[in-house]
N, C-alpha and C. Protein backbone atom coordinates (compact mmCIF):
# COMPACT_ATOMS: atom_id res chain seq x y z
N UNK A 1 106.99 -53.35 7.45
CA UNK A 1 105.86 -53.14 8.32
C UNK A 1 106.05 -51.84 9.07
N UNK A 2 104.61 -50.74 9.11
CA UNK A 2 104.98 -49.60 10.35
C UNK A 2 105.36 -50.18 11.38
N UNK A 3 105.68 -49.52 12.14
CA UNK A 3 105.94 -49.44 13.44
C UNK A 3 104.40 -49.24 14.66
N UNK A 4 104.41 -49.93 14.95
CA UNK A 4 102.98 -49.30 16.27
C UNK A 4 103.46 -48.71 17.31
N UNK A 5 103.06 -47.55 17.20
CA UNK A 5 103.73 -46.79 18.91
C UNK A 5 101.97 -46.36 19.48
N UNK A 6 102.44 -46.87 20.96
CA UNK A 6 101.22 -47.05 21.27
C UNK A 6 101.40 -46.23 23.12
N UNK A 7 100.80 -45.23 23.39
CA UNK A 7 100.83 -44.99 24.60
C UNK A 7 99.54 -45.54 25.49
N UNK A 8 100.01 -46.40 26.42
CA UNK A 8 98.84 -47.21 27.36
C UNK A 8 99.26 -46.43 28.61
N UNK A 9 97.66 -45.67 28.51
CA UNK A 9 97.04 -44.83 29.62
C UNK A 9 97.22 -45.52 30.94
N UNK A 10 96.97 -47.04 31.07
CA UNK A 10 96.90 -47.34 32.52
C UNK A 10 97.22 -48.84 32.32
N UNK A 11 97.35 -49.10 33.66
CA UNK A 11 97.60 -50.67 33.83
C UNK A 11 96.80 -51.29 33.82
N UNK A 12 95.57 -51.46 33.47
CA UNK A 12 94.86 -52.68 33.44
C UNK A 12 94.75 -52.09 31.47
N UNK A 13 95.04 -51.15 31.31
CA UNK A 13 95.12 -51.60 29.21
C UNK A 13 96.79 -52.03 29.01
N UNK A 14 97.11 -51.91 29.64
CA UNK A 14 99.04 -52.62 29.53
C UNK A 14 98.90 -53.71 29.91
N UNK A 15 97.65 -54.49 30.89
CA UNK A 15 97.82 -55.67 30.93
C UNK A 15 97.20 -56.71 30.42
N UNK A 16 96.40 -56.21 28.96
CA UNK A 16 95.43 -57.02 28.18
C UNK A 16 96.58 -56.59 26.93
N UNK A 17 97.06 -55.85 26.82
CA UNK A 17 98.07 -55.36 25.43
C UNK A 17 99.12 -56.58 25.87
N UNK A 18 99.34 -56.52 26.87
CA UNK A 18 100.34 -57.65 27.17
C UNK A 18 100.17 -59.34 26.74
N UNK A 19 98.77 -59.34 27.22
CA UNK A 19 98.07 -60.37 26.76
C UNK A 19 98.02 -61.04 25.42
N UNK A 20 98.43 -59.98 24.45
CA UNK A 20 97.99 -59.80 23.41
C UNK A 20 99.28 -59.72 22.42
N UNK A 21 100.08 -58.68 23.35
CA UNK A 21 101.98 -58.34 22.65
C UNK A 21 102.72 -60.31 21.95
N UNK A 22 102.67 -60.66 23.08
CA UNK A 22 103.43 -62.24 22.91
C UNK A 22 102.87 -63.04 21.47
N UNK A 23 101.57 -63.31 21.51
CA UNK A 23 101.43 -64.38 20.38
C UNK A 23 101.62 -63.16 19.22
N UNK A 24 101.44 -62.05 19.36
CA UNK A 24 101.25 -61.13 17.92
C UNK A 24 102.57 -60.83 17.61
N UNK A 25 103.67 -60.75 19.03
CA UNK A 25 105.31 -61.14 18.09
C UNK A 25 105.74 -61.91 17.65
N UNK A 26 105.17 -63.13 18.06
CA UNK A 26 105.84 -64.44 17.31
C UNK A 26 105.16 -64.50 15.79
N UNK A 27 103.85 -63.97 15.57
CA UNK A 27 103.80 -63.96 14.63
C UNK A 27 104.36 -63.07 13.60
N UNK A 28 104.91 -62.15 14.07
CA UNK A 28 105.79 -61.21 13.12
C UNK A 28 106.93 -61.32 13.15
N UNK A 29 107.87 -62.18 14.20
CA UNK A 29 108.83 -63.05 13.84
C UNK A 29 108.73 -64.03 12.51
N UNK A 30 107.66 -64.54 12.68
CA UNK A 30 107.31 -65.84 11.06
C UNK A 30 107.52 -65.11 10.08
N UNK A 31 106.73 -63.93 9.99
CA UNK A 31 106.61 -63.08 8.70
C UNK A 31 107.83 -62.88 8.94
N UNK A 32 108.66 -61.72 9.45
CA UNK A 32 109.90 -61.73 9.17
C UNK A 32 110.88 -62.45 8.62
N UNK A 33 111.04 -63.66 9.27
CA UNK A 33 111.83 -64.95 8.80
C UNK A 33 111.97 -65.24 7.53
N UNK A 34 110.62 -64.75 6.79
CA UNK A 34 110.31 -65.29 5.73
C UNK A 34 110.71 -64.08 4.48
N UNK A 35 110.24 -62.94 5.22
CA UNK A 35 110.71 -61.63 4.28
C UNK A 35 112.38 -61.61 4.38
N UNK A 36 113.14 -61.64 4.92
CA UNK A 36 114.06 -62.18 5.15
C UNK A 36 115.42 -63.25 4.33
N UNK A 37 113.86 -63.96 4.08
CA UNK A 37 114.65 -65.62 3.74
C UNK A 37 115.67 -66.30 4.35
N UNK A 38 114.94 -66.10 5.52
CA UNK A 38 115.49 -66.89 6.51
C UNK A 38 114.00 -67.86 7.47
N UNK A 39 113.55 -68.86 6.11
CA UNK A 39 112.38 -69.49 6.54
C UNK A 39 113.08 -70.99 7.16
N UNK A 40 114.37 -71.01 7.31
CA UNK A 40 114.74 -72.21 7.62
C UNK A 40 114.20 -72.00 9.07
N UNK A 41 113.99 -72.90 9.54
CA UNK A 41 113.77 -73.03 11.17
C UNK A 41 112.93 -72.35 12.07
N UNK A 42 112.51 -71.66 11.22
CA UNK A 42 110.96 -71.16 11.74
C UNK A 42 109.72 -71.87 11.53
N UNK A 43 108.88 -71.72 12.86
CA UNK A 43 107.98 -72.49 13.19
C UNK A 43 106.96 -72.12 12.98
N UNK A 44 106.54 -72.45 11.66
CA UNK A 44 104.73 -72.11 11.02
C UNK A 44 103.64 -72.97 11.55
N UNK A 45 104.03 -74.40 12.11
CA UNK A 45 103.17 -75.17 12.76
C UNK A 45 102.26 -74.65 13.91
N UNK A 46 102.97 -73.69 15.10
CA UNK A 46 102.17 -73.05 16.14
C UNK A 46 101.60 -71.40 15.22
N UNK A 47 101.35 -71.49 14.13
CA UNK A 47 100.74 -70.13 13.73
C UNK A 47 99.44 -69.75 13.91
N UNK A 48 98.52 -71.01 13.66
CA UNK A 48 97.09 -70.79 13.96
C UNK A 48 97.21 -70.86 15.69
N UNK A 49 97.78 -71.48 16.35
CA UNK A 49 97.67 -71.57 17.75
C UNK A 49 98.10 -70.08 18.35
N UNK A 50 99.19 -69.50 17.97
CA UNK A 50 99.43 -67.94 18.45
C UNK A 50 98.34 -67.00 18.10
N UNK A 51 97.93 -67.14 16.51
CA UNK A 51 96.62 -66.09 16.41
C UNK A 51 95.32 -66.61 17.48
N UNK A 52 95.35 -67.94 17.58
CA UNK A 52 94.05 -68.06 18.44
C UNK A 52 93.91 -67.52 19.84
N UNK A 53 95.47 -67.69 20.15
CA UNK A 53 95.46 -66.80 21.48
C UNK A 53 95.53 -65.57 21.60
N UNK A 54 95.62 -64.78 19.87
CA UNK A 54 95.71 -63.16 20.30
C UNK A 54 94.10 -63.45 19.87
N UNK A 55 93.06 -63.95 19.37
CA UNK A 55 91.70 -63.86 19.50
C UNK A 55 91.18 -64.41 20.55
N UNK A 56 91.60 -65.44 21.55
CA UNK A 56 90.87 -65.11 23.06
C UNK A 56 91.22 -64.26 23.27
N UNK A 57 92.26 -64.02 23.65
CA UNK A 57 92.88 -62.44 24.05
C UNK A 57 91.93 -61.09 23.94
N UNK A 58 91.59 -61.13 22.53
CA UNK A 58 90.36 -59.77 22.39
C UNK A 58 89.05 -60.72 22.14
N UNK A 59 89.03 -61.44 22.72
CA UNK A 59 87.68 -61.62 23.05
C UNK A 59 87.03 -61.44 24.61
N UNK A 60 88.01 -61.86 25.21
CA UNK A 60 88.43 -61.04 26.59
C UNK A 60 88.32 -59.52 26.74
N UNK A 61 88.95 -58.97 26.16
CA UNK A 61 89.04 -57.06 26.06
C UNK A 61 87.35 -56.92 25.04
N UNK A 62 86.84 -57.58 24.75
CA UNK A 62 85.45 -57.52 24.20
C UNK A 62 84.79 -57.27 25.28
N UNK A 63 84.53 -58.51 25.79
CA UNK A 63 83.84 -58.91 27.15
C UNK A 63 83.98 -57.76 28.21
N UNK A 64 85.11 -57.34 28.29
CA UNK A 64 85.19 -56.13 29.54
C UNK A 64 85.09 -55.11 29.13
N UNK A 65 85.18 -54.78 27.55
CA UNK A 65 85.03 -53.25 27.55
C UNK A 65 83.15 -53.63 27.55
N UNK A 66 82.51 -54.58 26.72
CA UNK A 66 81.01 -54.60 26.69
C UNK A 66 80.48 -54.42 28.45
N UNK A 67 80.86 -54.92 28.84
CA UNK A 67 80.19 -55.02 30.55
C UNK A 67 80.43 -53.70 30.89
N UNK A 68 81.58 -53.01 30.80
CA UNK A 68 81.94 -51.76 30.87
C UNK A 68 80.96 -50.73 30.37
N UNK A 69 80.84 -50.80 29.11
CA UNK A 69 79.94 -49.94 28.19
C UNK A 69 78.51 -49.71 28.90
N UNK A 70 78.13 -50.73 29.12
CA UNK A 70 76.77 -51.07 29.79
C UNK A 70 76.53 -50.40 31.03
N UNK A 71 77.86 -50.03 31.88
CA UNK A 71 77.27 -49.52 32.95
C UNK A 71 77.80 -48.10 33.12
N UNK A 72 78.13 -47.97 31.81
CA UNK A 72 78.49 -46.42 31.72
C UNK A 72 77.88 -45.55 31.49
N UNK A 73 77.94 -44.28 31.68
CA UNK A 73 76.66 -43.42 31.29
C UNK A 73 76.88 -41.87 29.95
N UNK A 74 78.10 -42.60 29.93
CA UNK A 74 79.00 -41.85 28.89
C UNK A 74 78.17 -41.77 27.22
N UNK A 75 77.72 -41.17 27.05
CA UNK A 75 76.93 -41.74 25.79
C UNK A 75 77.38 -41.91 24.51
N UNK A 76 78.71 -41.15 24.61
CA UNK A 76 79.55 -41.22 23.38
C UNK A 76 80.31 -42.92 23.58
N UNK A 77 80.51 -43.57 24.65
CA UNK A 77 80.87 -44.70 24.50
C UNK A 77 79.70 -45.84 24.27
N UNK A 78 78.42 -45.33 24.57
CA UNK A 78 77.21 -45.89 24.51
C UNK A 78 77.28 -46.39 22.70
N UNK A 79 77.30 -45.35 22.11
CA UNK A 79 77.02 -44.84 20.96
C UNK A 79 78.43 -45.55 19.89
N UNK A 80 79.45 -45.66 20.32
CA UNK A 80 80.94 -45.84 19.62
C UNK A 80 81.15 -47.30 19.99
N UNK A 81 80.96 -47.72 21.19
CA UNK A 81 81.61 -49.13 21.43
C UNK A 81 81.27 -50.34 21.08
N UNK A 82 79.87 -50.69 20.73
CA UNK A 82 79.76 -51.54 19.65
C UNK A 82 80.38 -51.94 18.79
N UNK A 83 80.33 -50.33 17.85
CA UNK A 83 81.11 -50.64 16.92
C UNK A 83 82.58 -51.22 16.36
N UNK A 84 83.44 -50.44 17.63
CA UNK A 84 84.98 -50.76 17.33
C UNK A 84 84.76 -52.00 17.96
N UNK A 85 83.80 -52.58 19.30
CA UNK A 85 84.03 -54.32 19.80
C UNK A 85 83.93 -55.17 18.70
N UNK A 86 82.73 -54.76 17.57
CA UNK A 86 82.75 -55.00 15.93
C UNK A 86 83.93 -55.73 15.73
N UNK A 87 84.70 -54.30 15.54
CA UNK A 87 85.29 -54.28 14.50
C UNK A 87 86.62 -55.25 14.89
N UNK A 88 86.96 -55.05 15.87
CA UNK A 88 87.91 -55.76 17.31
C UNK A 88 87.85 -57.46 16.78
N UNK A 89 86.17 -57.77 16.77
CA UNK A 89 86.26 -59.19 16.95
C UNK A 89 86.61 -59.47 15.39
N UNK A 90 86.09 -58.80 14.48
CA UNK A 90 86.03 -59.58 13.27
C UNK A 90 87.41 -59.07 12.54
N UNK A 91 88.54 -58.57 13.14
CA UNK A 91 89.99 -58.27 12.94
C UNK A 91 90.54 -59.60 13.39
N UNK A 92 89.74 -59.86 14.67
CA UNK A 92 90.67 -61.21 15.59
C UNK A 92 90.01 -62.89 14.80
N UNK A 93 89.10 -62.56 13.75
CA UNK A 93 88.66 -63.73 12.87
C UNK A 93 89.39 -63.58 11.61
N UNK A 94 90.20 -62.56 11.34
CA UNK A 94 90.67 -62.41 9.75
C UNK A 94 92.17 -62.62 10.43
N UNK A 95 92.23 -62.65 11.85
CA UNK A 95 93.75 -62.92 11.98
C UNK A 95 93.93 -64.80 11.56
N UNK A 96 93.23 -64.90 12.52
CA UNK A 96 93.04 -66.32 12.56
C UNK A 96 92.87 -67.54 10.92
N UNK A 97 91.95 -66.61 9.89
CA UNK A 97 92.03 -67.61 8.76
C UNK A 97 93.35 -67.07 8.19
N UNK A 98 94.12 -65.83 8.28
CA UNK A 98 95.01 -65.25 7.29
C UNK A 98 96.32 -66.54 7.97
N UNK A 99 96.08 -66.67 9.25
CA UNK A 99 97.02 -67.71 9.52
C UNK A 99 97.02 -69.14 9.48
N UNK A 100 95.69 -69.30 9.00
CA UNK A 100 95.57 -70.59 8.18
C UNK A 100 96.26 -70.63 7.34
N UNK A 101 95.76 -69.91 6.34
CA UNK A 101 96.39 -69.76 4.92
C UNK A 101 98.23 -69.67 5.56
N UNK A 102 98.51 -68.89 5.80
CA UNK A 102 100.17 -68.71 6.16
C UNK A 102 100.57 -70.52 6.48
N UNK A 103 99.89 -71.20 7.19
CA UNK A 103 100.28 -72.44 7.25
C UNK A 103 99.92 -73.52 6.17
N UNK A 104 99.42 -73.34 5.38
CA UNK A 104 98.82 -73.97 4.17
C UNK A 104 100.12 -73.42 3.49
N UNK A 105 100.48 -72.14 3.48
CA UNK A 105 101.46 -72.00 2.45
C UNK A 105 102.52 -70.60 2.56
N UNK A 106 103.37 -71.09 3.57
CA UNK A 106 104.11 -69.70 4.36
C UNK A 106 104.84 -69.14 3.55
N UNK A 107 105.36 -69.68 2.37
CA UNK A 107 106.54 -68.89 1.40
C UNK A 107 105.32 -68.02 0.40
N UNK A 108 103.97 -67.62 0.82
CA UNK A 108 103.37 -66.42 -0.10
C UNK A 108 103.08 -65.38 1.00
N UNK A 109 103.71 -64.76 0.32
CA UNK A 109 103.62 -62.87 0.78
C UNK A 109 102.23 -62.15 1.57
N UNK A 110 100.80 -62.65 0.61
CA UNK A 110 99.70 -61.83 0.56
C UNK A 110 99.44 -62.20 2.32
N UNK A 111 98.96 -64.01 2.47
CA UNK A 111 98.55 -64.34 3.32
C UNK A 111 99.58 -63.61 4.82
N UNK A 112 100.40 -63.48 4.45
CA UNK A 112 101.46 -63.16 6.00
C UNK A 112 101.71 -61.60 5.94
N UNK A 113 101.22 -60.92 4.77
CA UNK A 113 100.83 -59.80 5.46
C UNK A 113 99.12 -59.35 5.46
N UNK A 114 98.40 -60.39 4.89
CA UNK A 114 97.39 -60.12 5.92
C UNK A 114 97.25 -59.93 6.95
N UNK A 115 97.61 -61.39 7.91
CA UNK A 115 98.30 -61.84 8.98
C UNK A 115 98.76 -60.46 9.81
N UNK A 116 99.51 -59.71 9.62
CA UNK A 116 100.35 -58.62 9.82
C UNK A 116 99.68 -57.47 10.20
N UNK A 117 98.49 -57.31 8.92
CA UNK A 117 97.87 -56.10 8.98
C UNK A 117 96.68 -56.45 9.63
N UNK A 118 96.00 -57.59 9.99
CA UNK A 118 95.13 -58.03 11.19
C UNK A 118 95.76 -57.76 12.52
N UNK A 119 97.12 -58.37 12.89
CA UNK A 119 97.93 -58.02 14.09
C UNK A 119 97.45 -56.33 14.37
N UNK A 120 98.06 -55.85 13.75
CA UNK A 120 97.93 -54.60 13.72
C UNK A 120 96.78 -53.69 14.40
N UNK A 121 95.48 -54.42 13.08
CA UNK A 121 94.68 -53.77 13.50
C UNK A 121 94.03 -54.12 14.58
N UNK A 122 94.43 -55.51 15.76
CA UNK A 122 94.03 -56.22 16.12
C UNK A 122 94.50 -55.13 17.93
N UNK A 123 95.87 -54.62 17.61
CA UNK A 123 96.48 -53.81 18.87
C UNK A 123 95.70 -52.31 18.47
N UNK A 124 95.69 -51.87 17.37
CA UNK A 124 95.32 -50.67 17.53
C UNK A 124 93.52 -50.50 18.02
N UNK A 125 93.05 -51.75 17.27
CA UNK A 125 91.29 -51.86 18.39
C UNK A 125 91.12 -52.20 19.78
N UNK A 126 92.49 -52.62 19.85
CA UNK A 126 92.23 -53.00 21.62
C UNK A 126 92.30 -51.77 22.02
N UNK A 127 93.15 -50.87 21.97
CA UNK A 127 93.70 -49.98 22.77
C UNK A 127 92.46 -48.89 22.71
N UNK A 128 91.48 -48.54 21.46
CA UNK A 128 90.42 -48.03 20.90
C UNK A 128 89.48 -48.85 21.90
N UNK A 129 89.38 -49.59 21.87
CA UNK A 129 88.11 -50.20 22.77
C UNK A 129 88.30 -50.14 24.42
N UNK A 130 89.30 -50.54 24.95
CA UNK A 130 89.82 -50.48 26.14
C UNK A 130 90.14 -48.43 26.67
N UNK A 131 90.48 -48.19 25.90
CA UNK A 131 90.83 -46.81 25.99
C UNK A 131 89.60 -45.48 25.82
N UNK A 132 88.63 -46.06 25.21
CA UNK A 132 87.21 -45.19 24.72
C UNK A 132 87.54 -44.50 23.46
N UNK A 133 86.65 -44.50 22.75
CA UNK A 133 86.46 -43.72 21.69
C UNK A 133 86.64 -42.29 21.21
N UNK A 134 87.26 -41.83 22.64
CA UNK A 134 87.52 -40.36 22.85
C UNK A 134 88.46 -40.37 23.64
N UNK A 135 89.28 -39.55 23.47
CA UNK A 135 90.45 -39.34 25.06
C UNK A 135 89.73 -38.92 26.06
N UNK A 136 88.86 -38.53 26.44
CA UNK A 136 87.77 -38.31 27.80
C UNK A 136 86.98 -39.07 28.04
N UNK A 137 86.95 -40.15 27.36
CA UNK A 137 85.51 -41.49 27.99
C UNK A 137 87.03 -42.76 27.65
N UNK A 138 87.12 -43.13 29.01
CA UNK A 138 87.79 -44.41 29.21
C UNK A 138 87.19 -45.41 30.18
N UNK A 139 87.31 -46.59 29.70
CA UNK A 139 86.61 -47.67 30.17
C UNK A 139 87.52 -48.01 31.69
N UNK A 140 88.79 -48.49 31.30
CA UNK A 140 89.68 -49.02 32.44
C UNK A 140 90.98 -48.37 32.83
């Protein structure tokens, strides 16, 4: 898996990334475990429950960057933030079935790096949505 290096501009996007950091490591602990082969004693049972909480999680950072957007007058975020809240939510719905599947059947590869590459894209849209679409239009 890359690496995500991620610089958070301010504290209120460090404290929804935070929100967000916890269930999305445990789930890359699972995957690990498993790339690994070291699936003994790892816990696939709370897998759909961790992705569900990194999808409240950005459904939350939805909600505030949208209220945000709305009273902004920025037009490039007018114009951009839809889209990545888009793209945000329906990352945090492909996390969620890819971790179905991972619990239906954790010793296959595809489903847990779906899983992985939803995580992923799941931190790099927050930080895109929370952060603005430009390094000069920021929401929080």
């Amino acid at each position: 898996m890359d690496d995500i290096k991620v610089n958070v501009p301010t504290k209120s996007i460090e404290r929804v990334l935070a929100s967000i950091a916890n269930p999305v490591s445990q789930l890359i602990i699972i995957n690990e475990g498993y790339d690994c082969n070291h699936s003994q004693g790892i816990d696939v049972q709370n897998v759909i429950s961790y992705a569900e909480g990194v999808l409240a999680a950005t459904s939350g950072s939805i909600h505030m960057a949208k209220k945000a957007m709305h009273s902004s007058y920025d037009k490039i975020i007018q114009q951009e933030m839809p889209t990545a809240c888009d793209m945000l939510e329906i990352s945090g719905h492909e996390m969620v079935q890819a971790a179905q599947r991972v619990k239906s059947n954790p010793e296959r590869k595809e489903p847990r790096q779906a899983m992985i590459k939803a995580a992923k894209d799941i931190v790099e849209g927050t930080v895109k949505v929370l952060g603005g679409p430009k390094k000069d239009s920021q929401l929080l």
